[in-house]
N, C-alpha and C. Protein backbone atom coordinates (compact mmCIF):
# COMPACT_ATOMS: atom_id res chain seq x y z
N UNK A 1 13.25 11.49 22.04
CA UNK A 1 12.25 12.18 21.27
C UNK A 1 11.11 12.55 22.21
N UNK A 2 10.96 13.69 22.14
CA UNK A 2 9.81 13.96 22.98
C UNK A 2 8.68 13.68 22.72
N UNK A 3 7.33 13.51 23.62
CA UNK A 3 5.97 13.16 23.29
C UNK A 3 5.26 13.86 22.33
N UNK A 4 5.37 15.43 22.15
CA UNK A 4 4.87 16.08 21.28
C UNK A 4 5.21 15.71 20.07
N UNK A 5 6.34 15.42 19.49
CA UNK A 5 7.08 14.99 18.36
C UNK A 5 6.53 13.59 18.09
N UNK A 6 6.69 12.94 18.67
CA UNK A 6 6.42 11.35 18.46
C UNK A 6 4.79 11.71 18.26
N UNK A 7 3.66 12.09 18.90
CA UNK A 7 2.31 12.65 18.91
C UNK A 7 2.06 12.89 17.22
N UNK A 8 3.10 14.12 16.98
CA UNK A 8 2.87 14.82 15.44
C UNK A 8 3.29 13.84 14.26
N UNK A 9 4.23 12.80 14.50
CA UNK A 9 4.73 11.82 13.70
C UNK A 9 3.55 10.83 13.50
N UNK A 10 3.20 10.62 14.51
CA UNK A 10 1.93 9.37 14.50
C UNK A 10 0.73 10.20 13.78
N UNK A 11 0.52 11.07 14.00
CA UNK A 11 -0.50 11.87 13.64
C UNK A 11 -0.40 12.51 12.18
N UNK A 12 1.07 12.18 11.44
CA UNK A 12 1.83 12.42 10.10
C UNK A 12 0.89 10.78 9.23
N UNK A 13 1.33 9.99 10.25
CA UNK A 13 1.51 8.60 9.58
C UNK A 13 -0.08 8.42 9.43
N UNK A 14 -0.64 8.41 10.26
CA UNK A 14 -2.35 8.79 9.94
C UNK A 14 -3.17 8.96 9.00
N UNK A 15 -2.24 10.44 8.56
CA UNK A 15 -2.88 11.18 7.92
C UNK A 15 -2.30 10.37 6.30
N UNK A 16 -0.90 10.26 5.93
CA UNK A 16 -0.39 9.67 4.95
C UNK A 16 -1.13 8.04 4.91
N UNK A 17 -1.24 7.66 5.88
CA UNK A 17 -2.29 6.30 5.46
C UNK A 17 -3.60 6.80 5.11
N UNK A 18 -4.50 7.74 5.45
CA UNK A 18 -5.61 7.47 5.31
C UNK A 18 -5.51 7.96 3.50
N UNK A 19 -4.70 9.32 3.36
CA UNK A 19 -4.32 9.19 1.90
C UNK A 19 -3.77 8.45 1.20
N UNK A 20 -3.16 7.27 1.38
CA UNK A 20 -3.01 6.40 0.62
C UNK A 20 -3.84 5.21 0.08
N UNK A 21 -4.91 5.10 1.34
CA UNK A 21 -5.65 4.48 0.91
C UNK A 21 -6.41 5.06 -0.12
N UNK A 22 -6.97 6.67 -0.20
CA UNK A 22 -7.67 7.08 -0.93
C UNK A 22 -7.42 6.92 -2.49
N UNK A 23 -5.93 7.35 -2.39
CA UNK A 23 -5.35 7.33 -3.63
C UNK A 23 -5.19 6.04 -4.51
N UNK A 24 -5.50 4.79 -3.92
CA UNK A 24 -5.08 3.48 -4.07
C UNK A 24 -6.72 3.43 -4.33
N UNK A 25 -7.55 3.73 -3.52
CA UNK A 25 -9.15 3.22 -4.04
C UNK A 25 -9.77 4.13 -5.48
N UNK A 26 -9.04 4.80 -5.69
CA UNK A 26 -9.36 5.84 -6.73
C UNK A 26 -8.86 5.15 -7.69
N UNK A 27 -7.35 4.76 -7.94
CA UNK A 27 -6.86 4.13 -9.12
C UNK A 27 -7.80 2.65 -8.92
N UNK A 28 -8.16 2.19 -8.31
CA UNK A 28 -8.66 0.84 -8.36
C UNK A 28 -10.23 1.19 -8.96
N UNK A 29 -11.02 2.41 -8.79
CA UNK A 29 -11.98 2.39 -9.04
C UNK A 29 -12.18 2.82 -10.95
N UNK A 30 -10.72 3.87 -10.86
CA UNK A 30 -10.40 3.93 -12.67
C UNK A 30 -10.35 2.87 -13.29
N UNK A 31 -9.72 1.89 -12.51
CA UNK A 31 -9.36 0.38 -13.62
C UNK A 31 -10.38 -0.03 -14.05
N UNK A 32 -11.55 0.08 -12.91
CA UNK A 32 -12.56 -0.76 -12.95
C UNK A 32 -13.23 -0.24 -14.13
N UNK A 33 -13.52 1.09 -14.35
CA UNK A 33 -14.35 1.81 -15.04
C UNK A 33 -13.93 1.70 -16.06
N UNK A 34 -12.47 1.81 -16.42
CA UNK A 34 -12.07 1.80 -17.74
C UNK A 34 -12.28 0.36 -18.33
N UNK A 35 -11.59 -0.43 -17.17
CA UNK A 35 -12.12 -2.11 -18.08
C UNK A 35 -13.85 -2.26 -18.45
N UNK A 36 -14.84 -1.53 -17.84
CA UNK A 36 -16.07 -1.80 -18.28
C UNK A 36 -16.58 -1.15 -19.51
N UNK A 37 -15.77 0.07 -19.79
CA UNK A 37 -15.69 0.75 -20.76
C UNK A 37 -15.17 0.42 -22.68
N UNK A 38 -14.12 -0.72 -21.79
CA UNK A 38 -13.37 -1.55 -23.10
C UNK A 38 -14.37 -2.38 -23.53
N UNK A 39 -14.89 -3.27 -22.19
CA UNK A 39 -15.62 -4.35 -22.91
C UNK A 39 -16.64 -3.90 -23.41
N UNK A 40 -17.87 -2.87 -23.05
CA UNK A 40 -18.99 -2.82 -23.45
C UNK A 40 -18.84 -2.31 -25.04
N UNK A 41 -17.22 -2.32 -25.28
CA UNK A 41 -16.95 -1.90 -27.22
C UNK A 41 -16.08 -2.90 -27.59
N UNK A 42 -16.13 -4.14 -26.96
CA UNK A 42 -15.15 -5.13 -27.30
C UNK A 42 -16.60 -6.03 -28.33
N UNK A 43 -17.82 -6.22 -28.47
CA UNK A 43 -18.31 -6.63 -29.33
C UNK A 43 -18.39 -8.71 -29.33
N UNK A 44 -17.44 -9.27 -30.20
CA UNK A 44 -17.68 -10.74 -30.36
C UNK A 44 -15.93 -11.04 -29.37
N UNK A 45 -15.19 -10.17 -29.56
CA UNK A 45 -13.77 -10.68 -28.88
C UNK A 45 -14.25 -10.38 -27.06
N UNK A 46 -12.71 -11.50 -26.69
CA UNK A 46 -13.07 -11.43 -25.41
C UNK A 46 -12.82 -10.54 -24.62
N UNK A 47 -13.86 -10.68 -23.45
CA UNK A 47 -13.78 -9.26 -22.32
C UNK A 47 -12.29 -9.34 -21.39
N UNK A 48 -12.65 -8.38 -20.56
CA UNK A 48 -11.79 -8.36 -19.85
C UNK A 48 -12.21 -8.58 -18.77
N UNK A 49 -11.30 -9.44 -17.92
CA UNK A 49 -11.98 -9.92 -16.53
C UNK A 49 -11.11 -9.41 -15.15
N UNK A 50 -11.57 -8.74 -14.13
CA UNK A 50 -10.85 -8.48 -13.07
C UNK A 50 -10.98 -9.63 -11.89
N UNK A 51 -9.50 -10.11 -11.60
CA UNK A 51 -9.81 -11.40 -10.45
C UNK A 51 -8.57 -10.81 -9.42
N UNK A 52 -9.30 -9.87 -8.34
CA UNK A 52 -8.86 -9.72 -7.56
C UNK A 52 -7.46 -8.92 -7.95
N UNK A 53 -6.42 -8.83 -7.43
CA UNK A 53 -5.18 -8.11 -8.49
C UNK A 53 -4.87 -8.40 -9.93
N UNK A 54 -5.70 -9.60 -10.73
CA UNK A 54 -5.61 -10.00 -11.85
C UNK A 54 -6.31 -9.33 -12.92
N UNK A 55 -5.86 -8.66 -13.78
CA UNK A 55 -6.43 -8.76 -15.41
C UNK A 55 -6.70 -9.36 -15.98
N UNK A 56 -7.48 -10.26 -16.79
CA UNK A 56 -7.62 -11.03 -17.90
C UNK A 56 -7.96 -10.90 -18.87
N UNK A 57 -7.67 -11.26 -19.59
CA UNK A 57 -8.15 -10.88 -21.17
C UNK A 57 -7.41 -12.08 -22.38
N UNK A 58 -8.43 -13.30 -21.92
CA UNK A 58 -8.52 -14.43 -22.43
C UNK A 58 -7.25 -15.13 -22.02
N UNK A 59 -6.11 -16.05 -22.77
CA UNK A 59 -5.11 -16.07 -21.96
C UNK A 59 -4.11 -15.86 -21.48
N UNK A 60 -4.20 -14.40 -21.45
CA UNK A 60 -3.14 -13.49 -21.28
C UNK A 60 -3.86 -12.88 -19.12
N UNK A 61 -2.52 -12.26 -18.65
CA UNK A 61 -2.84 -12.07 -16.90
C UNK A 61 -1.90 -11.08 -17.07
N UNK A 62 -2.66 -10.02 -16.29
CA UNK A 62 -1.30 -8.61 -15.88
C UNK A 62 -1.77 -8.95 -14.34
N UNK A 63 -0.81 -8.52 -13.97
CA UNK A 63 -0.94 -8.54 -12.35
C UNK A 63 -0.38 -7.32 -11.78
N UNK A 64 -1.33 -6.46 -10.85
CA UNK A 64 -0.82 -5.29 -10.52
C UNK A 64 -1.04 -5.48 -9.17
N UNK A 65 0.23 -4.80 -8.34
CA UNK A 65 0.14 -4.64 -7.31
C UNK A 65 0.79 -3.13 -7.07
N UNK A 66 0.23 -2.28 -5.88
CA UNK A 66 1.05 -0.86 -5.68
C UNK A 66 2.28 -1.50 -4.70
N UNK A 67 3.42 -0.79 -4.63
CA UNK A 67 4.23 -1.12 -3.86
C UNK A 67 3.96 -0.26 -2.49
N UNK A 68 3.75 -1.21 -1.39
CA UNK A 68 3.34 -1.12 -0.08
C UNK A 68 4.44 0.29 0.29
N UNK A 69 4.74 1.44 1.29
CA UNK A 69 5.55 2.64 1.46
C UNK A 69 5.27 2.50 2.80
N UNK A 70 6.15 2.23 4.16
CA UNK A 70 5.92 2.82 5.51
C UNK A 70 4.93 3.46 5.48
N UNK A 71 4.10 3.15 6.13
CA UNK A 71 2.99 4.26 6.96
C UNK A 71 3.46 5.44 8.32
N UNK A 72 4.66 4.23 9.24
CA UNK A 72 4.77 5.04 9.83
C UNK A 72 6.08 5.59 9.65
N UNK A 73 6.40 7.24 9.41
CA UNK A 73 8.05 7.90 9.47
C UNK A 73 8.92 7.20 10.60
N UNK A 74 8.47 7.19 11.33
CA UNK A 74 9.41 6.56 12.36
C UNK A 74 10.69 5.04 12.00
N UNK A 75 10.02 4.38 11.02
CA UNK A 75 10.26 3.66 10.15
C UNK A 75 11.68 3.33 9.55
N UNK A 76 11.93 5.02 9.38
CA UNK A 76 12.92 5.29 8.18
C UNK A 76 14.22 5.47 9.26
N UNK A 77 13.94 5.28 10.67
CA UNK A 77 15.20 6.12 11.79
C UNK A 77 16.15 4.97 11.80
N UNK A 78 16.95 5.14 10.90
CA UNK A 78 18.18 4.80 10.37
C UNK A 78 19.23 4.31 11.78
N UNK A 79 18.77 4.99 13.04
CA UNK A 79 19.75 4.62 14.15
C UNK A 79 19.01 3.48 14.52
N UNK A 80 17.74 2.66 14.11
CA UNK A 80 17.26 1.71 14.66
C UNK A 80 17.99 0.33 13.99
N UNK A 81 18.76 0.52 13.20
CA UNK A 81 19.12 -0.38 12.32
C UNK A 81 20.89 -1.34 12.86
């Protein structure tokens, strides 16, 4: 593989990480908003609590995680295997 290629791949993977992070801080910043949104109309029942990847909402737990995707293409080269 030549340097230019390997250059544009790294420079692929970059760019797809720095958007993933974006996209991942955006849904994390919806959750947030929407859970503050529930509680401030949740009244005498209980709130909802964020602990780190955890939901709560008394004793009930969702747990979300995104599923992690190669950052880098190079990754996927099937002859490395």
């Amino acid at each position: 593989m030549s340097d230019n290629v390997r250059e544009q791949l790294r420079n692929r993977a970059q760019e797809h990480a720095q958007k993933k992070k974006e996209e991942y801080d955006t849904l994390e910043r919806l959750l947030r908003e929407r859970v503050e949104e529930r509680n401030a109309s949740r009244g005498n029942l209980p709130k909802f609590v964020i602990q780190g990847s955890r939901i709560e909402l008394g004793p009930y737990q969702l747990h979300h995680e995104f599923d992690p995707r190669f950052d880098d293409p190079t990754e996927y080269d099937l002859g490395k295997l």
